[in-house]
Protein backbone atom coordinates (compact mmCIF):
# COMPACT_ATOMS: atom_id res chain seq x y z
CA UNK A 1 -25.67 7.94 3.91
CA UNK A 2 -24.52 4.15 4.14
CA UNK A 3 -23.61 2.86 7.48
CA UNK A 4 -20.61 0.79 8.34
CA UNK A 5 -20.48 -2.68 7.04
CA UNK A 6 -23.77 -1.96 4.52
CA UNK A 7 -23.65 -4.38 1.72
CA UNK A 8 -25.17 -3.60 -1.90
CA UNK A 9 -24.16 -4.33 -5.61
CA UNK A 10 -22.65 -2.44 -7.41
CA UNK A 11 -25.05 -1.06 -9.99
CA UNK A 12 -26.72 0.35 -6.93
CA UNK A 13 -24.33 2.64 -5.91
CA UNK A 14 -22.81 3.86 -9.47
CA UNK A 15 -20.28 1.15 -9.31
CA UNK A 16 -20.59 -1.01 -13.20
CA UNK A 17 -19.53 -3.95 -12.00
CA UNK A 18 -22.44 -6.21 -11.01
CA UNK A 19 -20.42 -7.84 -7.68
CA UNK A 20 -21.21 -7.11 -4.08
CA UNK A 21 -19.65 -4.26 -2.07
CA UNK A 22 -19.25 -2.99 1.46
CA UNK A 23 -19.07 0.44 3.43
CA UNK A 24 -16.03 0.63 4.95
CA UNK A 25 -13.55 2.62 6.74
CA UNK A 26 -9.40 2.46 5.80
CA UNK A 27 -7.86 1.44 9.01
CA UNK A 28 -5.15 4.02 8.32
CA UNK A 29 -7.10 7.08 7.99
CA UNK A 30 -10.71 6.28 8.33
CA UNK A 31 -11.97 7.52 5.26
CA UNK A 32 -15.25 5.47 4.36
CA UNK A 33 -15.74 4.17 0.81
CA UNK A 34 -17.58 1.21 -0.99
CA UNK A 35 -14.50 -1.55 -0.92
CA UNK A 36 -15.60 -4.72 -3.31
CA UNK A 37 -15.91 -7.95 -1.62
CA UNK A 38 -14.77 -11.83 -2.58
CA UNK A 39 -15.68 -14.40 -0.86
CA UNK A 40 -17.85 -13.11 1.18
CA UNK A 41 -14.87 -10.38 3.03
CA UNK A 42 -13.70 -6.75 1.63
CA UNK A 43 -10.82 -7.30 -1.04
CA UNK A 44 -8.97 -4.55 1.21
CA UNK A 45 -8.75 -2.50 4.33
CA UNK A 46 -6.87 0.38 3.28
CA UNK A 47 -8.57 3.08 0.84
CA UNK A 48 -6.98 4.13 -2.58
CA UNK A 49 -4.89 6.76 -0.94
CA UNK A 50 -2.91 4.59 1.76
CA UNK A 51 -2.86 1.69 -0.25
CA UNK A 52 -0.80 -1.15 1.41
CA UNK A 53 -3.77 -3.62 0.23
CA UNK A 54 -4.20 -7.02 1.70
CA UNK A 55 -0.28 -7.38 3.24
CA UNK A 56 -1.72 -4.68 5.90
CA UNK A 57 -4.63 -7.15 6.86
CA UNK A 58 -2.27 -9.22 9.68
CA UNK A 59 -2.42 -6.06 11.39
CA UNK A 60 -5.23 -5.66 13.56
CA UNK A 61 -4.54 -3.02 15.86
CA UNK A 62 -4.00 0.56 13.52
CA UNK A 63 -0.44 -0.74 12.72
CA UNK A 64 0.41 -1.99 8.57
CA UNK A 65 2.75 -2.74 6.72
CA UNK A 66 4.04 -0.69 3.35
CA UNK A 67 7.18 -1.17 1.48
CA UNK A 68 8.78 -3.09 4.38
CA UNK A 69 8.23 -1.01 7.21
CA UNK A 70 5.74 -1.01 9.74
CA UNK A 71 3.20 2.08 9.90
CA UNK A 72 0.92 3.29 12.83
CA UNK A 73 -1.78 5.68 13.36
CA UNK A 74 -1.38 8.45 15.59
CA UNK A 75 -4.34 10.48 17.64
CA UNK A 76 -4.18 14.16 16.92
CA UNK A 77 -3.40 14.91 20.80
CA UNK A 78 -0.02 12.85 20.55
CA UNK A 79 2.89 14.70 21.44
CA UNK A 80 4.52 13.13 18.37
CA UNK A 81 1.60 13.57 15.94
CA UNK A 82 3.74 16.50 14.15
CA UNK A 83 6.17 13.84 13.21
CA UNK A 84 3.57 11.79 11.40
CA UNK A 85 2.17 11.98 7.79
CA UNK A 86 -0.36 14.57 6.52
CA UNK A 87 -3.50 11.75 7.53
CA UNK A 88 -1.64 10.79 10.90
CA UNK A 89 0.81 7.47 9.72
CA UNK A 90 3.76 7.52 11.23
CA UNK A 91 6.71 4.42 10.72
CA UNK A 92 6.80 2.71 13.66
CA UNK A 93 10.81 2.69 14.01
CA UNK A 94 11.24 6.59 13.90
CA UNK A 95 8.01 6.99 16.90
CA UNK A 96 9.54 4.88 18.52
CA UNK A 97 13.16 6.41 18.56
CA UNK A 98 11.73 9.57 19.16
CA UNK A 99 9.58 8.39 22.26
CA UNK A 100 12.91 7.05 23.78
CA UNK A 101 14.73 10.17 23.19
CA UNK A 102 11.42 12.44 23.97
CA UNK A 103 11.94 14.43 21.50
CA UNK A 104 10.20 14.87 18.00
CA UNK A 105 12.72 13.62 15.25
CA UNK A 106 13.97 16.35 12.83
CA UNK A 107 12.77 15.88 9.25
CA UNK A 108 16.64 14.69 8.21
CA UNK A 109 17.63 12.37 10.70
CA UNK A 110 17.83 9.06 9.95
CA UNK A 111 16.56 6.01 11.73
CA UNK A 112 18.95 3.01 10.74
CA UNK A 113 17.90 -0.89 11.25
CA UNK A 114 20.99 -2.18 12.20
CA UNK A 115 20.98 -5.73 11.31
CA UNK A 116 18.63 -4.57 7.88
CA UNK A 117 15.22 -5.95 8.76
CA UNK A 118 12.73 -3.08 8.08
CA UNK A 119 10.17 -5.04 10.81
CA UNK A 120 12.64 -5.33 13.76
CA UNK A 121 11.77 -2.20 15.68
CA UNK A 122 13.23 -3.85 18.99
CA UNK A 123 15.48 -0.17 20.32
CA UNK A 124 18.67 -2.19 20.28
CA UNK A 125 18.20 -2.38 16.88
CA UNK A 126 17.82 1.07 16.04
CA UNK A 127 20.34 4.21 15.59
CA UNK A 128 20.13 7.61 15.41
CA UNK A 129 21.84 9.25 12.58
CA UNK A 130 22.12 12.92 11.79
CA UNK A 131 21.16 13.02 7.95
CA UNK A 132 20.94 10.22 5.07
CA UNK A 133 24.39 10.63 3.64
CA UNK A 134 25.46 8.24 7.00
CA UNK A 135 22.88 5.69 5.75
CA UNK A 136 23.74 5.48 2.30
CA UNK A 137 27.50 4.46 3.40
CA UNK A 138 26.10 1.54 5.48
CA UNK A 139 23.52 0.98 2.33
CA UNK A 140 26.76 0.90 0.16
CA UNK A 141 28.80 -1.18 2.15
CA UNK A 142 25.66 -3.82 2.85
CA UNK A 143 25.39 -3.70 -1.21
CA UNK A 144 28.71 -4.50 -1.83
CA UNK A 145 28.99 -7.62 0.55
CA UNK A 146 25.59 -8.77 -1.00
CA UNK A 147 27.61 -8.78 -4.32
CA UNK A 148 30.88 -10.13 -2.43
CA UNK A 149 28.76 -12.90 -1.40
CA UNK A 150 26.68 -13.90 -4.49
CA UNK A 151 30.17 -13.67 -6.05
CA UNK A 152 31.66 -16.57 -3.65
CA UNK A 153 28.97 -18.28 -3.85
CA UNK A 154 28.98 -18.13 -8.02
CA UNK A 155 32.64 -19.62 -7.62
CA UNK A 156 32.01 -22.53 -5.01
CA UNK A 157 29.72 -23.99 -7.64
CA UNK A 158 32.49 -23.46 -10.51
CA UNK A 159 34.47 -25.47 -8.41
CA UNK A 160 32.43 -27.85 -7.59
CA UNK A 161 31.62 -28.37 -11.67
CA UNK A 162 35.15 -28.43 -12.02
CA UNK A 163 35.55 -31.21 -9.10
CA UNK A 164 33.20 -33.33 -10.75
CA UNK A 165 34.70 -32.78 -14.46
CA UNK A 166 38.03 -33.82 -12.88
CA UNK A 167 36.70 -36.77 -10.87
CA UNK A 168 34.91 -37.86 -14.02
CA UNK A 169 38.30 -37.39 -15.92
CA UNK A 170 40.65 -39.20 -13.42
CA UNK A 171 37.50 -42.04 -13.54
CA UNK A 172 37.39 -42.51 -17.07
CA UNK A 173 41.72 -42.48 -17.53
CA UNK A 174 41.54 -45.18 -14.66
CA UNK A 175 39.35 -47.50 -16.81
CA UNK A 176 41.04 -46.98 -20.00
């Protein structure tokens, strides 16, 4: 069996491409596997099954990043492990709710990010709510000022076209 950090082509270990590889572990759930290597480093440090890729590599301490939200690895003897994924991830927002109410979370409630940044996990920015049909009226709501917005925005440079058509207009009449 290879240790940690073993380096070998490919074609030695079954693998057809003729690059170099190294034993590794996934950071997430520690499951070792020959991870191909570029430049010299391993092209990830997540296996196949967590998957966040590279954008998990600025986190150094068990913590990564997947589909906007920050992830963390629980022990088994955590009193919140039974909140946490089948291989012991858990989002970082929902532990962390659940450590200040010290309680586990139930499977339905909600963890909102109140001013919509996925990352911000700071408590103040965090609320409870009983079930997702509470979180799909703020998701609504934030959609429809998105579109509000892109709309105002569409017709502040219409007017500004039109500004400039009419200053070019009023220019031209004043030199004919």
């Amino acid at each position: 069996m290879p240790e940690i950090g073993d380096i070998t082509k490919g074609a030695e270990v079954g693998i057809k491409s003729s690059g170099k590889y190294q034993w590794a572990a996934c950071i997430v759930c520690g499951k070792t596997r020959w991870v191909k290597m570029l430049h010299g480093k391993p092209v990830t440090q997540h296996c196949h099954h967590c998957g966040s890729g590279n954008r998990a590599s600025k986190y150094s301490d068990g913590r990564y990043e997947n589909s906007g939200y920050i992830y963390m690895q629980l022990k088994k003897d955590n009193f919140f492990y039974s909140m946490a994924s089948h291989f012991g991830a858990i989002a970082e927002h929902r532990y962390l709710m659940a450590k200040h109410l010290n309680r586990c979370l139930l499977p339905w409630e909600v963890i909102h990010h109140k001013n919509g940044i996925k990352t911000d996990n700071r408590l103040e920015n965090l609320q409870l709510l009983p079930g997702a049909r509470y979180h799909i009226v703020d998701l609504i709501i934030k959609s429809r000022l998105r579109s509000a917005l892109g709309e105002i925005k569409r017709l502040r440079e219409k007017v500004r076209e039109q500004e400039t058509v009419i200053a070019q207009l009023q220019k031209n009449s004043l030199e004919a």
